[in-house]
N, C-alpha and C. Protein backbone atom coordinates (compact mmCIF):
# COMPACT_ATOMS: atom_id res chain seq x y z
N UNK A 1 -10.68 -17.69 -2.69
CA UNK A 1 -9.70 -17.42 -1.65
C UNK A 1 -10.30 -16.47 -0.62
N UNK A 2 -10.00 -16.36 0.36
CA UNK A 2 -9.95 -15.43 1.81
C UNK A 2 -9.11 -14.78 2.02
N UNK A 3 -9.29 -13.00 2.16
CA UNK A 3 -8.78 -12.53 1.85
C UNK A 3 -8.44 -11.92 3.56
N UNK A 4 -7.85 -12.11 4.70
CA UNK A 4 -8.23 -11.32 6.01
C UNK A 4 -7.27 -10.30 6.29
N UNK A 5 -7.86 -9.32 6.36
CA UNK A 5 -7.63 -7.84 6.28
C UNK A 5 -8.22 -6.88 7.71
N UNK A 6 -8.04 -5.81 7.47
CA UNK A 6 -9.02 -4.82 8.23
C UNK A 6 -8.54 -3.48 6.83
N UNK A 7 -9.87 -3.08 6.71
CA UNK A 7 -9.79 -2.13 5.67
C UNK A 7 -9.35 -0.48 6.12
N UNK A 8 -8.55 -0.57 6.79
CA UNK A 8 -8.17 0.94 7.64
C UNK A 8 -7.03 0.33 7.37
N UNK A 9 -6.54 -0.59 7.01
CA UNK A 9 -5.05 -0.43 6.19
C UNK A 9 -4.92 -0.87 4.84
N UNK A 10 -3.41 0.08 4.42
CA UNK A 10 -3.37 0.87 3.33
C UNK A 10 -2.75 -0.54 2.76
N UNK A 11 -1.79 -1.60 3.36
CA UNK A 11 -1.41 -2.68 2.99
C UNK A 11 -2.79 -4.30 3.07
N UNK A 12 -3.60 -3.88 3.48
CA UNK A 12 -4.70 -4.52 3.39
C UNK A 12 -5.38 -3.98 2.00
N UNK A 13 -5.76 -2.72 1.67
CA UNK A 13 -6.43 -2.44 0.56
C UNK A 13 -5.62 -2.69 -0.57
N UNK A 14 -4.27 -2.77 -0.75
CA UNK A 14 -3.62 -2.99 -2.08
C UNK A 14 -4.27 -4.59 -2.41
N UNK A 15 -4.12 -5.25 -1.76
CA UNK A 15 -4.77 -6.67 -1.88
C UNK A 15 -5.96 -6.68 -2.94
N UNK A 16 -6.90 -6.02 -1.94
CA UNK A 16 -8.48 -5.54 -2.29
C UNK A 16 -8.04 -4.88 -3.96
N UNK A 17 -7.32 -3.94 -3.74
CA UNK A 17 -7.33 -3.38 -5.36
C UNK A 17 -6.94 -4.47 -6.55
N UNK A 18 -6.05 -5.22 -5.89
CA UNK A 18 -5.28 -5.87 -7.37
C UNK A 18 -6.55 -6.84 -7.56
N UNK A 19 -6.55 -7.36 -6.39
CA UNK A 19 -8.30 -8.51 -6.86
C UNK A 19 -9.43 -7.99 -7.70
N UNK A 20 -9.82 -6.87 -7.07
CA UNK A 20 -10.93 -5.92 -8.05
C UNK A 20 -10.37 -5.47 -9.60
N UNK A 21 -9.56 -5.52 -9.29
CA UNK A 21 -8.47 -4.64 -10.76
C UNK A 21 -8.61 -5.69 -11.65
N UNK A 22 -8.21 -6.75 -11.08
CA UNK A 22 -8.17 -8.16 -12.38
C UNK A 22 -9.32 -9.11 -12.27
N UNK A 23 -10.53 -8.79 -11.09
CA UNK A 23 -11.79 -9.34 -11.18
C UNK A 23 -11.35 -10.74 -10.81
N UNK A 24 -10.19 -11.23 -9.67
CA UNK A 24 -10.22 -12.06 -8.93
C UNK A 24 -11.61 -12.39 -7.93
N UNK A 25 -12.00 -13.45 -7.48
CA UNK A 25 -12.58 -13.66 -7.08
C UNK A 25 -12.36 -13.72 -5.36
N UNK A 26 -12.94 -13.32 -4.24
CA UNK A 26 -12.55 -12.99 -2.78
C UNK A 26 -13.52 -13.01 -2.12
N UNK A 27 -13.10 -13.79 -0.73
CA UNK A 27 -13.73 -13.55 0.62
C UNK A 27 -13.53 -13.04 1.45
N UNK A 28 -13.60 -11.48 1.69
CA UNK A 28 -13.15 -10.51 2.72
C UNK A 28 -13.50 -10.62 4.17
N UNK A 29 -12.59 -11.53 4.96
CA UNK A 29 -12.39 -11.35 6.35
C UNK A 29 -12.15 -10.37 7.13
N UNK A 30 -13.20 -9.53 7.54
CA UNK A 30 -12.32 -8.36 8.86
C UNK A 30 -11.83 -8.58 10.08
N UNK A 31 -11.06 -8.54 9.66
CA UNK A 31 -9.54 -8.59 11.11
C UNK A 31 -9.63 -7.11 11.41
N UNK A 32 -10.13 -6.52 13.14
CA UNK A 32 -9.67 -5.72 13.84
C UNK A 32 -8.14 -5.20 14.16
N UNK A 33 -7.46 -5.23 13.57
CA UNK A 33 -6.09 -4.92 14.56
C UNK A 33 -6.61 -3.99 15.66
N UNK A 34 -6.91 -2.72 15.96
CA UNK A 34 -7.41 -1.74 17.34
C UNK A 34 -7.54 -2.87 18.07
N UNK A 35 -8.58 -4.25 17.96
CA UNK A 35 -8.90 -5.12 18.91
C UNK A 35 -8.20 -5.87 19.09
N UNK A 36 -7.15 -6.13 18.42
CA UNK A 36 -6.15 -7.07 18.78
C UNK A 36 -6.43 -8.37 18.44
N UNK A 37 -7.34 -8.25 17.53
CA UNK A 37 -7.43 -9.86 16.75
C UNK A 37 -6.69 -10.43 15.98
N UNK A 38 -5.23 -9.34 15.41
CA UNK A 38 -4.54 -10.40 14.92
C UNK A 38 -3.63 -11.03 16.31
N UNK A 39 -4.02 -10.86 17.29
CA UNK A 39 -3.11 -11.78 18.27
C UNK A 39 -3.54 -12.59 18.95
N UNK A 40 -5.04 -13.21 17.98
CA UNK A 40 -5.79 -14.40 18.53
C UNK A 40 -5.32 -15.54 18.38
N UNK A 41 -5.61 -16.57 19.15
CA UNK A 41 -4.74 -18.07 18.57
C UNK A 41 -5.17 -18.36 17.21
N UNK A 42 -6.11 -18.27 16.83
CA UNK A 42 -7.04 -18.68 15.02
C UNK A 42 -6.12 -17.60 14.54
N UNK A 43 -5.91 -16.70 14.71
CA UNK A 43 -5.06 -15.85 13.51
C UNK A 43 -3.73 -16.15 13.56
N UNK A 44 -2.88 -16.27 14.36
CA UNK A 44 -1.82 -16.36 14.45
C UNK A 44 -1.00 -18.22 14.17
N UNK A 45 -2.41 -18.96 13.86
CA UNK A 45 -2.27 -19.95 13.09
C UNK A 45 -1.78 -19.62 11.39
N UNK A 46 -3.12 -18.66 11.36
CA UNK A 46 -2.63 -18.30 9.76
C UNK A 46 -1.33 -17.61 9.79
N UNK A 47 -1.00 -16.74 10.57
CA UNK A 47 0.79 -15.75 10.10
C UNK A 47 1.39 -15.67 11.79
N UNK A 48 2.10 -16.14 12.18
CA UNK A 48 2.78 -16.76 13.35
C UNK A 48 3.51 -15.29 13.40
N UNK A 49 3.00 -14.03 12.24
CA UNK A 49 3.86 -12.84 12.34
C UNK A 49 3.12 -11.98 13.35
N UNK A 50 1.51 -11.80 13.20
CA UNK A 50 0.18 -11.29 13.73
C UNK A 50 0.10 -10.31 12.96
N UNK A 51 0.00 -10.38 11.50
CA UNK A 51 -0.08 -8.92 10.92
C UNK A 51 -0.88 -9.22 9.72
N UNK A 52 -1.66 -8.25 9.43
CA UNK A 52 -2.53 -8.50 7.99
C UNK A 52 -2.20 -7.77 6.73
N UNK A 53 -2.05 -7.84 5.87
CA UNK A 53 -3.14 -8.87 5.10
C UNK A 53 -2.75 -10.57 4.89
N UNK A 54 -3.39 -11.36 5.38
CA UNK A 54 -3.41 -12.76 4.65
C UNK A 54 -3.98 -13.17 3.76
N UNK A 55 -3.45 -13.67 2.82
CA UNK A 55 -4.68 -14.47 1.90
C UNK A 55 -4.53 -16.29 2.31
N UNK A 56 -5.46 -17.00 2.56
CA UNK A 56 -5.71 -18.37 2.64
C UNK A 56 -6.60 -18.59 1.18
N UNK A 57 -5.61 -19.61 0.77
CA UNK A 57 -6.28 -19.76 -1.28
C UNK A 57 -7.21 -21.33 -0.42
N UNK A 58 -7.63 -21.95 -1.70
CA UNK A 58 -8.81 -23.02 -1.50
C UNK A 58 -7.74 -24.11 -1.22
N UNK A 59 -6.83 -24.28 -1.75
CA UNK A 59 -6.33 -25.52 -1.50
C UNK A 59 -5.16 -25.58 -0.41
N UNK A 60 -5.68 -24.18 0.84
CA UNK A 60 -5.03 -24.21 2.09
C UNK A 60 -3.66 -23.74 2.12
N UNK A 61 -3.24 -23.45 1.01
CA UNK A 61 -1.66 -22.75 1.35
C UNK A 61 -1.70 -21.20 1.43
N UNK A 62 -1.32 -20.32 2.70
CA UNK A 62 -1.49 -19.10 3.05
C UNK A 62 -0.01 -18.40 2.76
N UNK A 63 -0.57 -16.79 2.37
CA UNK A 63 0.37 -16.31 1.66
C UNK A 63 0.49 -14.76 2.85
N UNK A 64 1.43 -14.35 2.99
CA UNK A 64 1.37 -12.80 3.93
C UNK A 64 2.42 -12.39 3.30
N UNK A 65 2.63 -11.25 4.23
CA UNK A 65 3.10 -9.69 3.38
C UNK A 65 2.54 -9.04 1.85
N UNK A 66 2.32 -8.18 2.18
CA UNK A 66 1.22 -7.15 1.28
C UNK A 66 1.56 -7.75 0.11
N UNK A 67 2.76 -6.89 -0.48
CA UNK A 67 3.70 -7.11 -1.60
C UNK A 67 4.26 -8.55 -1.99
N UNK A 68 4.10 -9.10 -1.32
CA UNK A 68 4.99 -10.36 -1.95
C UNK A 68 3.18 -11.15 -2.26
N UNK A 69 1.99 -10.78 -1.97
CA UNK A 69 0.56 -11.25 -2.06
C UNK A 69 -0.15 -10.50 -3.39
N UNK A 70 0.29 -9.09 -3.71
CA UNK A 70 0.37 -8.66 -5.01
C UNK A 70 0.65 -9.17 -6.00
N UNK A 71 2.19 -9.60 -5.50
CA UNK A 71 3.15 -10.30 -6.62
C UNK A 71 2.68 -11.13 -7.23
N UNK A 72 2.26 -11.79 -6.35
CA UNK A 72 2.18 -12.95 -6.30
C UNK A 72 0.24 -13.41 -7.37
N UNK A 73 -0.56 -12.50 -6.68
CA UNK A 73 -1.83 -12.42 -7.43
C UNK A 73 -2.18 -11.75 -8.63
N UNK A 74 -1.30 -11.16 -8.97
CA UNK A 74 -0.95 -10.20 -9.89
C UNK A 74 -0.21 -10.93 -11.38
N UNK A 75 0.52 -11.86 -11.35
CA UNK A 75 1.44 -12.83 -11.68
C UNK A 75 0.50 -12.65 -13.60
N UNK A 76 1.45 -12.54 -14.87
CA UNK A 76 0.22 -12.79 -15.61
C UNK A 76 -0.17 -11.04 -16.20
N UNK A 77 -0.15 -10.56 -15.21
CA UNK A 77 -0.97 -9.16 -15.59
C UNK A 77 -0.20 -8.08 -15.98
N UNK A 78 -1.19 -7.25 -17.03
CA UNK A 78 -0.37 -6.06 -17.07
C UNK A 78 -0.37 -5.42 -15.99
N UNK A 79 -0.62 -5.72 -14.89
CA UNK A 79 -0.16 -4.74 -13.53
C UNK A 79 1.58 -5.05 -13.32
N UNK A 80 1.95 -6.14 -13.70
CA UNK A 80 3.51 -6.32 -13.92
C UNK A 80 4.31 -5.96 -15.05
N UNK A 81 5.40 -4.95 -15.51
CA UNK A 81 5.40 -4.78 -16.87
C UNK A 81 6.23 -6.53 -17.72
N UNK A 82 5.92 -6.32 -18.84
CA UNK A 82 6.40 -7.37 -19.59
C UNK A 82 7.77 -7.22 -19.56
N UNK A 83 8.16 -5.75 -19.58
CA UNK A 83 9.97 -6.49 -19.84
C UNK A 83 10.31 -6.58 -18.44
N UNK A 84 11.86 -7.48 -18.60
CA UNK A 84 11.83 -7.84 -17.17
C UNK A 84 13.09 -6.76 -16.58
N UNK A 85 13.32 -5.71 -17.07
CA UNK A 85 13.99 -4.71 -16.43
C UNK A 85 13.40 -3.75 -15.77
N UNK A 86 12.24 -3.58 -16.19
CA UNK A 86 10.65 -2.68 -15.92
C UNK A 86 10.52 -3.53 -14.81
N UNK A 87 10.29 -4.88 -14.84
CA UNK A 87 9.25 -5.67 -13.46
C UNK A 87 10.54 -5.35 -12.37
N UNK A 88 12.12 -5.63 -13.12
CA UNK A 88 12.45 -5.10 -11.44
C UNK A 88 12.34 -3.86 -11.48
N UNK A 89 12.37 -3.25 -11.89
CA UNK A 89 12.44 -1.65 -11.17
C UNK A 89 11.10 -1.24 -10.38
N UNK A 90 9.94 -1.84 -10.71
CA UNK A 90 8.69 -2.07 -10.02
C UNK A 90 9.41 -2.95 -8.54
N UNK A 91 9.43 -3.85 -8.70
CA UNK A 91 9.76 -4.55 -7.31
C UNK A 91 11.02 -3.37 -6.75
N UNK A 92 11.88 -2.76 -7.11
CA UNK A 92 12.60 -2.14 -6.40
C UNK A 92 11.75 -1.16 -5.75
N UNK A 93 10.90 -0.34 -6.27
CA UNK A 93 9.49 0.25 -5.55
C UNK A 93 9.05 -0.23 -4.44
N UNK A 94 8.93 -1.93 -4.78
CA UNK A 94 8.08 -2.30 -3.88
C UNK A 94 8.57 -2.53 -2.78
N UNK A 95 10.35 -2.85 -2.74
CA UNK A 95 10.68 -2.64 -1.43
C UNK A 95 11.07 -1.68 -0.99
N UNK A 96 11.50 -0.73 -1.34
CA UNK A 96 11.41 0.81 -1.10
C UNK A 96 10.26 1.40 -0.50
N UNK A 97 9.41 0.73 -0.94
CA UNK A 97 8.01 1.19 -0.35
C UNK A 97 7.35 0.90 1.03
N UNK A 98 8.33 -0.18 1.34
CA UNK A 98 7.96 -0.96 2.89
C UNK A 98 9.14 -0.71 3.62
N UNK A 99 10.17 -0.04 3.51
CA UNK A 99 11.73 0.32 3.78
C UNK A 99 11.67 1.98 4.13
N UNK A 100 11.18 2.37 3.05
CA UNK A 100 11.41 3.58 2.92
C UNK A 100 10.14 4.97 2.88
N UNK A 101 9.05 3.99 2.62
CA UNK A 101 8.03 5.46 2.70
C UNK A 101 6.75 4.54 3.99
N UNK A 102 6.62 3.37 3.77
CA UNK A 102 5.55 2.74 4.45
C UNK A 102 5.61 3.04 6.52
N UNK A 103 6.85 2.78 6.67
CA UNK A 103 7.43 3.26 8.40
C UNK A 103 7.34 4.19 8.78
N UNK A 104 7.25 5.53 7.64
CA UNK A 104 7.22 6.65 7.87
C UNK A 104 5.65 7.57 7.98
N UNK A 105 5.44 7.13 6.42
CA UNK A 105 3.79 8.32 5.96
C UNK A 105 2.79 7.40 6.86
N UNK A 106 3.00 5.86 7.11
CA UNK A 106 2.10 5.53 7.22
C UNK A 106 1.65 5.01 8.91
N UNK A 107 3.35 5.06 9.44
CA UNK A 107 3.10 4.82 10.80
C UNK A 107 2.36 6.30 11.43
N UNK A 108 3.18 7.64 10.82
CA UNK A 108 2.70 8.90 11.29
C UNK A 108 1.02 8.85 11.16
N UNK A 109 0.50 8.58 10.63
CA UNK A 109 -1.16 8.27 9.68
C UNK A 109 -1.69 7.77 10.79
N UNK A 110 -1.01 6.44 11.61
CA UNK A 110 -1.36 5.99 12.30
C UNK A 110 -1.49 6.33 13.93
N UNK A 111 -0.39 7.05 14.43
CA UNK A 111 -0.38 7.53 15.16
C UNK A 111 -1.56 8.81 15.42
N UNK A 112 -1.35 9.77 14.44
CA UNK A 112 -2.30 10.59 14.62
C UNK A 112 -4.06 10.19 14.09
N UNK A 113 -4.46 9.37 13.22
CA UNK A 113 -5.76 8.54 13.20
C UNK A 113 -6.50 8.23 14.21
N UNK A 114 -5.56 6.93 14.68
CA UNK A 114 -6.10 5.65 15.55
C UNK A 114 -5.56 5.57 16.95
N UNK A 115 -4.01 6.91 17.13
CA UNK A 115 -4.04 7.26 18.60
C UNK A 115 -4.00 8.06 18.90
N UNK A 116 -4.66 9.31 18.39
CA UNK A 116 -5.18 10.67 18.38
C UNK A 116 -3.92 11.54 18.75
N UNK A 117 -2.44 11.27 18.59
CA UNK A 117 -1.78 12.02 18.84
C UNK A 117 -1.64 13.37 17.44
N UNK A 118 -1.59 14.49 18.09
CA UNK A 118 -1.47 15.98 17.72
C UNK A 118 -0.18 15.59 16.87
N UNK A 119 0.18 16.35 15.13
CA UNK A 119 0.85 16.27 14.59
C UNK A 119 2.06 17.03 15.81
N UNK A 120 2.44 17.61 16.82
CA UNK A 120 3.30 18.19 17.24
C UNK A 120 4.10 17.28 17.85
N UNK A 121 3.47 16.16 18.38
CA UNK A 121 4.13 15.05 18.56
C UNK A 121 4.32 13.72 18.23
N UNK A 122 4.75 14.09 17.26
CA UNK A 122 4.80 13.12 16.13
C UNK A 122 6.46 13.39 16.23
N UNK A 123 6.97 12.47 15.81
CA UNK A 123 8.70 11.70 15.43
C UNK A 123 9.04 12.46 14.09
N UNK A 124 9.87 13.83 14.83
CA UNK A 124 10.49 14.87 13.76
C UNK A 124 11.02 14.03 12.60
N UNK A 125 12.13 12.71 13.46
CA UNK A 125 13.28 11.92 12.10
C UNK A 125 11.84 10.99 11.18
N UNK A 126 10.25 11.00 11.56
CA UNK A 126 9.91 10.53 11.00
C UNK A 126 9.03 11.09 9.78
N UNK A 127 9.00 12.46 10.43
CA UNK A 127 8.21 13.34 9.35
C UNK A 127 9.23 13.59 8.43
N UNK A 128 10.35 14.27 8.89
CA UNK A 128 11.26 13.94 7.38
C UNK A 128 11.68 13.01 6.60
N UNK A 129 11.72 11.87 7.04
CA UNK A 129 11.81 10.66 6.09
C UNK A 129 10.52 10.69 5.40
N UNK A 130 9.40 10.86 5.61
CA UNK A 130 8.17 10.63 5.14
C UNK A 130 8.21 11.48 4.02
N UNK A 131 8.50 13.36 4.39
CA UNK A 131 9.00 13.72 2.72
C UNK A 131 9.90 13.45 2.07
N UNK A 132 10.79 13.20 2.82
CA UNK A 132 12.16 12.87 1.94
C UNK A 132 11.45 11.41 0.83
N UNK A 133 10.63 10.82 1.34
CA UNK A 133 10.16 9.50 0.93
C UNK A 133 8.91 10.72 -0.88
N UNK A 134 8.59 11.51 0.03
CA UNK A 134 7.92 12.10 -1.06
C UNK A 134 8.29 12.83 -1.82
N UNK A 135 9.67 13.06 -2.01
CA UNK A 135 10.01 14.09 -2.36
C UNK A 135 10.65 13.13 -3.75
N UNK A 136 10.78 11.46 -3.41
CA UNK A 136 11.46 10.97 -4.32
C UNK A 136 10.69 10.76 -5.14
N UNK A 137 9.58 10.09 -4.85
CA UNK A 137 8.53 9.85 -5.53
C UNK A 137 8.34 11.32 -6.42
N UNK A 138 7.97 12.30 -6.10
CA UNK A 138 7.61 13.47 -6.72
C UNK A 138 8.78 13.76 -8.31
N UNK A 139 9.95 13.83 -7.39
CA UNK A 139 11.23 13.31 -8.49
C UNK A 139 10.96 12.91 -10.25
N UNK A 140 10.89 10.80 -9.40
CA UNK A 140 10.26 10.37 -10.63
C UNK A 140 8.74 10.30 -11.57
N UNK A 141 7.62 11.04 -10.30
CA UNK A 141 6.74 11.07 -11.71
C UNK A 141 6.61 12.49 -12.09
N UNK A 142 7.76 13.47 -11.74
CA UNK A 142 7.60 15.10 -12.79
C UNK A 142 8.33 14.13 -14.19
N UNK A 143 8.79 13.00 -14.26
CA UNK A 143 9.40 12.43 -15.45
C UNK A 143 8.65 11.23 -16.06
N UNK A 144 7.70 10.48 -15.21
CA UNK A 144 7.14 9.17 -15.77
C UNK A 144 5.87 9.84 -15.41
N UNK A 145 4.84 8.88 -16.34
CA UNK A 145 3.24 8.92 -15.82
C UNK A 145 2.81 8.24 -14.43
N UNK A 146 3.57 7.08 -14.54
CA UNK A 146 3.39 6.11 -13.15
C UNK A 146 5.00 6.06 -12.81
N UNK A 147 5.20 5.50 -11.87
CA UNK A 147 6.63 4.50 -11.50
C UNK A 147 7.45 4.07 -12.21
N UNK A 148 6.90 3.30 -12.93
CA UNK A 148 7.66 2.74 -13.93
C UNK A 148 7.09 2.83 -15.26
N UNK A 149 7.18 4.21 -15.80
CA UNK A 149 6.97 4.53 -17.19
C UNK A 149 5.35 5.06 -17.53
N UNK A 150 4.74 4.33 -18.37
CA UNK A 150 3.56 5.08 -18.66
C UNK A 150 2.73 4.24 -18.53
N UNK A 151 2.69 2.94 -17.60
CA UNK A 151 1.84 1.87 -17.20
C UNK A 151 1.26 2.01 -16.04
N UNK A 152 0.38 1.96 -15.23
CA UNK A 152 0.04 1.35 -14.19
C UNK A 152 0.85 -0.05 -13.49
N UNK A 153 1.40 0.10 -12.21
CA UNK A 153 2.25 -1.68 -12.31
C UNK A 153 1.89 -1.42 -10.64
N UNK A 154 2.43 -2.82 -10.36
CA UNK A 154 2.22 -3.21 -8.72
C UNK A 154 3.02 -1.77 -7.90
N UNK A 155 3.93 -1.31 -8.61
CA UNK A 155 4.76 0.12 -7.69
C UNK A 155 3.59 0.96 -7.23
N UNK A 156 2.69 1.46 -8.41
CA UNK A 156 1.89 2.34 -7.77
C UNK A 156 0.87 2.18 -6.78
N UNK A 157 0.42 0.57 -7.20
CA UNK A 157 -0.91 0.22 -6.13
C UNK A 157 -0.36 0.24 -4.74
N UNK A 158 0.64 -0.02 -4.50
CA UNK A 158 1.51 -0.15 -3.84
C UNK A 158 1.68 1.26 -2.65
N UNK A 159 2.48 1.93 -3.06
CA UNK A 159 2.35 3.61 -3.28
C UNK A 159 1.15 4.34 -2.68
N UNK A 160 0.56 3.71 -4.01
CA UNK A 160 -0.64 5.04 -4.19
C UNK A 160 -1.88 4.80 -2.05
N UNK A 161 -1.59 3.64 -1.76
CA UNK A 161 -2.16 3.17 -0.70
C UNK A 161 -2.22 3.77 0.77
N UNK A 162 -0.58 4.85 0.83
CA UNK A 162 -0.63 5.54 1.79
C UNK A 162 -0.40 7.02 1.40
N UNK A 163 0.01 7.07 0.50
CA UNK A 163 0.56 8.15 -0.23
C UNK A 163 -0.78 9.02 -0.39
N UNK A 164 -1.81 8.26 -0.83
CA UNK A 164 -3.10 8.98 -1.16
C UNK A 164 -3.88 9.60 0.56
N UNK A 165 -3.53 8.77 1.44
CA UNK A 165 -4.07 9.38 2.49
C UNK A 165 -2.53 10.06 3.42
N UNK A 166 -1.63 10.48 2.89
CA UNK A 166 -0.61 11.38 3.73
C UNK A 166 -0.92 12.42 4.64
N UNK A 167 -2.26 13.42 4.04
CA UNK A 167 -2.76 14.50 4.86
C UNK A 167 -2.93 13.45 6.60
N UNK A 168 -3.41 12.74 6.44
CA UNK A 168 -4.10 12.09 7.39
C UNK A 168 -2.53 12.02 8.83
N UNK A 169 -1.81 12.10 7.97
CA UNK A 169 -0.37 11.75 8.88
C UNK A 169 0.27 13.02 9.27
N UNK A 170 -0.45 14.02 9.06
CA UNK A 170 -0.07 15.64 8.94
C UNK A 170 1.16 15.79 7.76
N UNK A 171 0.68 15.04 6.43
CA UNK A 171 2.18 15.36 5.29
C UNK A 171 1.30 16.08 4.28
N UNK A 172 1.41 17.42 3.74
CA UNK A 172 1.01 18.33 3.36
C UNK A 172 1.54 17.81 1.84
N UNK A 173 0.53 17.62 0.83
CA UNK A 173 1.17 17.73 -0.80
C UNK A 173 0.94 18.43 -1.40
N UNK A 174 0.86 19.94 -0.88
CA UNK A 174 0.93 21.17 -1.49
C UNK A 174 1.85 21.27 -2.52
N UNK A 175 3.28 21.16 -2.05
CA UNK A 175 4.51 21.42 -2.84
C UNK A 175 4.87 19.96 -3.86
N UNK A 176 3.78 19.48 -3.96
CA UNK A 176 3.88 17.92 -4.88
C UNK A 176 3.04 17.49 -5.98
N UNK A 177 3.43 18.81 -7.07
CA UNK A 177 2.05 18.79 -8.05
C UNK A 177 1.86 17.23 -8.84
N UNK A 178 3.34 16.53 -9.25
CA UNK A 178 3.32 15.34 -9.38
C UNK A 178 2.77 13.98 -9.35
N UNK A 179 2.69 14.48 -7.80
CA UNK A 179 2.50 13.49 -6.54
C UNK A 179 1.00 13.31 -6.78
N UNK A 180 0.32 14.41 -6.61
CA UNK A 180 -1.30 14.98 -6.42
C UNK A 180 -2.00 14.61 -8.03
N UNK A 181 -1.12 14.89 -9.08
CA UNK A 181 -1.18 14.46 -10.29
C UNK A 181 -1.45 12.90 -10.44
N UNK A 182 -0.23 12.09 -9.74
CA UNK A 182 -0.34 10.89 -10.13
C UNK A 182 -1.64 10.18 -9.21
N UNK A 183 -1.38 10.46 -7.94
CA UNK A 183 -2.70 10.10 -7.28
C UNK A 183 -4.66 10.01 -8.28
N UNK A 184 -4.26 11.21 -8.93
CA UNK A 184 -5.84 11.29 -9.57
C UNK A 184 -5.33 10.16 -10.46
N UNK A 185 -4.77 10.34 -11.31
CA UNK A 185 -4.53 9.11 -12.27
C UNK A 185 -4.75 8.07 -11.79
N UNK A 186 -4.01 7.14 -10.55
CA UNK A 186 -4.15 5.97 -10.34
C UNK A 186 -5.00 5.63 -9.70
N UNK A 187 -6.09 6.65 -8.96
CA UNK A 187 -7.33 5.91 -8.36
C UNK A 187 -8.59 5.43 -9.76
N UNK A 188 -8.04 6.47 -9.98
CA UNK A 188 -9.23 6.40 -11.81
C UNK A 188 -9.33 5.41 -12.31
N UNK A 189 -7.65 4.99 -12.60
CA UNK A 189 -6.91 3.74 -13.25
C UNK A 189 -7.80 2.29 -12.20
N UNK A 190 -7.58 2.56 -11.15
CA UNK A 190 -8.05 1.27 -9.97
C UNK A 190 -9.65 1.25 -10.07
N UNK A 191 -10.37 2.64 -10.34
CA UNK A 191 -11.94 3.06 -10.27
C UNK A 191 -11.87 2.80 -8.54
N UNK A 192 -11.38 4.20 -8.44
CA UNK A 192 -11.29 4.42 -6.71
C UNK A 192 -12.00 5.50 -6.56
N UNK A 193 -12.75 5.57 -5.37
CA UNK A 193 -13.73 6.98 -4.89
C UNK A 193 -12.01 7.76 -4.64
N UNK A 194 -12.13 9.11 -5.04
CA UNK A 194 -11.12 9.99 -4.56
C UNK A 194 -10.90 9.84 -2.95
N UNK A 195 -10.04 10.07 -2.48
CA UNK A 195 -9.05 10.02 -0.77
C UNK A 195 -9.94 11.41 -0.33
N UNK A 196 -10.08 11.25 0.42
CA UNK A 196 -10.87 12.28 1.71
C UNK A 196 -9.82 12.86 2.36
């Protein structure tokens, strides 16, 4: 399969992780977004949305949105838990995660990254959603090892994708021993170089 991405996003690398994680096999396409290549006519064949990550499998049927491409590649694995009250509470993560922390930690990330704006002007209602987003998370793992219990599952790869680079968005995890806790765990778990 083809995997087209640009690796400066955090919903592009969950892809990359679950493939490496379960030793899927991949052809990593770099898609620019800065250049605006997902709004080429060839890309926008593959996702009529212009957004990455896509996967195109061998026998031509293309799959988008991060999470539902996890799910979906993941299918089978203990990255999903076996019972099925566990797998939803993982998927409730997972849309929580594109609802509720992804608009926030990760648009701020972006703004100050890739359009050099100064944390001072940055979107006050968005820096607080972004902790409020961390503050939940922090919540449930002072009580679980991961997300959902003492597994690794699609919640954290998920998660762990922007969450691990928050500084980058000016979100401080000083006050998130949890947070900073679970992070070391799940890059280890993935065999990830530590977040810069």
């Amino acid at each position: 399969m083809k995997i087209h991405g640009d690796t400066n996003s955090g919903n592009c690398l969950k892809v990359k992780w679950v493939c490496d994680r379960l030793a899927l096999p991949y052809t990593w396409i770099g898609v620019d977004m800065l250049k605006r290549e997902t709004r080429t006519t060839p890309f926008l064949k593959l996702n009529s949305a212009g957004q990455v990550p896509v996967v195109e499998f061998d026998d031509g049927r293309v799959l988008a949105e991060s999470n539902a491409i996890i799910r979906y590649l993941a299918r089978g694995s203990d990255l999903i838990p076996a019972d099925e009250f566990a797998a939803a509470k993982m998927d409730e993560w997972l849309f929580w995660e594109q609802y509720s922390h992804e608009p926030y930690v990760a648009v701020c990330r972006f703004q100050m990254k890739y359009q050099g704006k100064p944390a001072s002007d940055l979107d006050p209602d968005k820096i607080k959603r972004g902790y409020a987003a961390l503050a939940r998370m922090e919540h449930q793992l002072a009580a679980t090892r991961y997300l959902v219990g003492d597994n690794l599952s699609l919640a954290d790869v998920a998660l762990l994708a922007y969450t691990r680079l928050a500084h980058e968005g000016g979100f401080h995890l000083d006050g998130y021993a949890a947070v900073r806790r679970w992070i070391v765990e799940a890059e280890r778990s993935l065999g990830l170089p530590p977040a810069r």
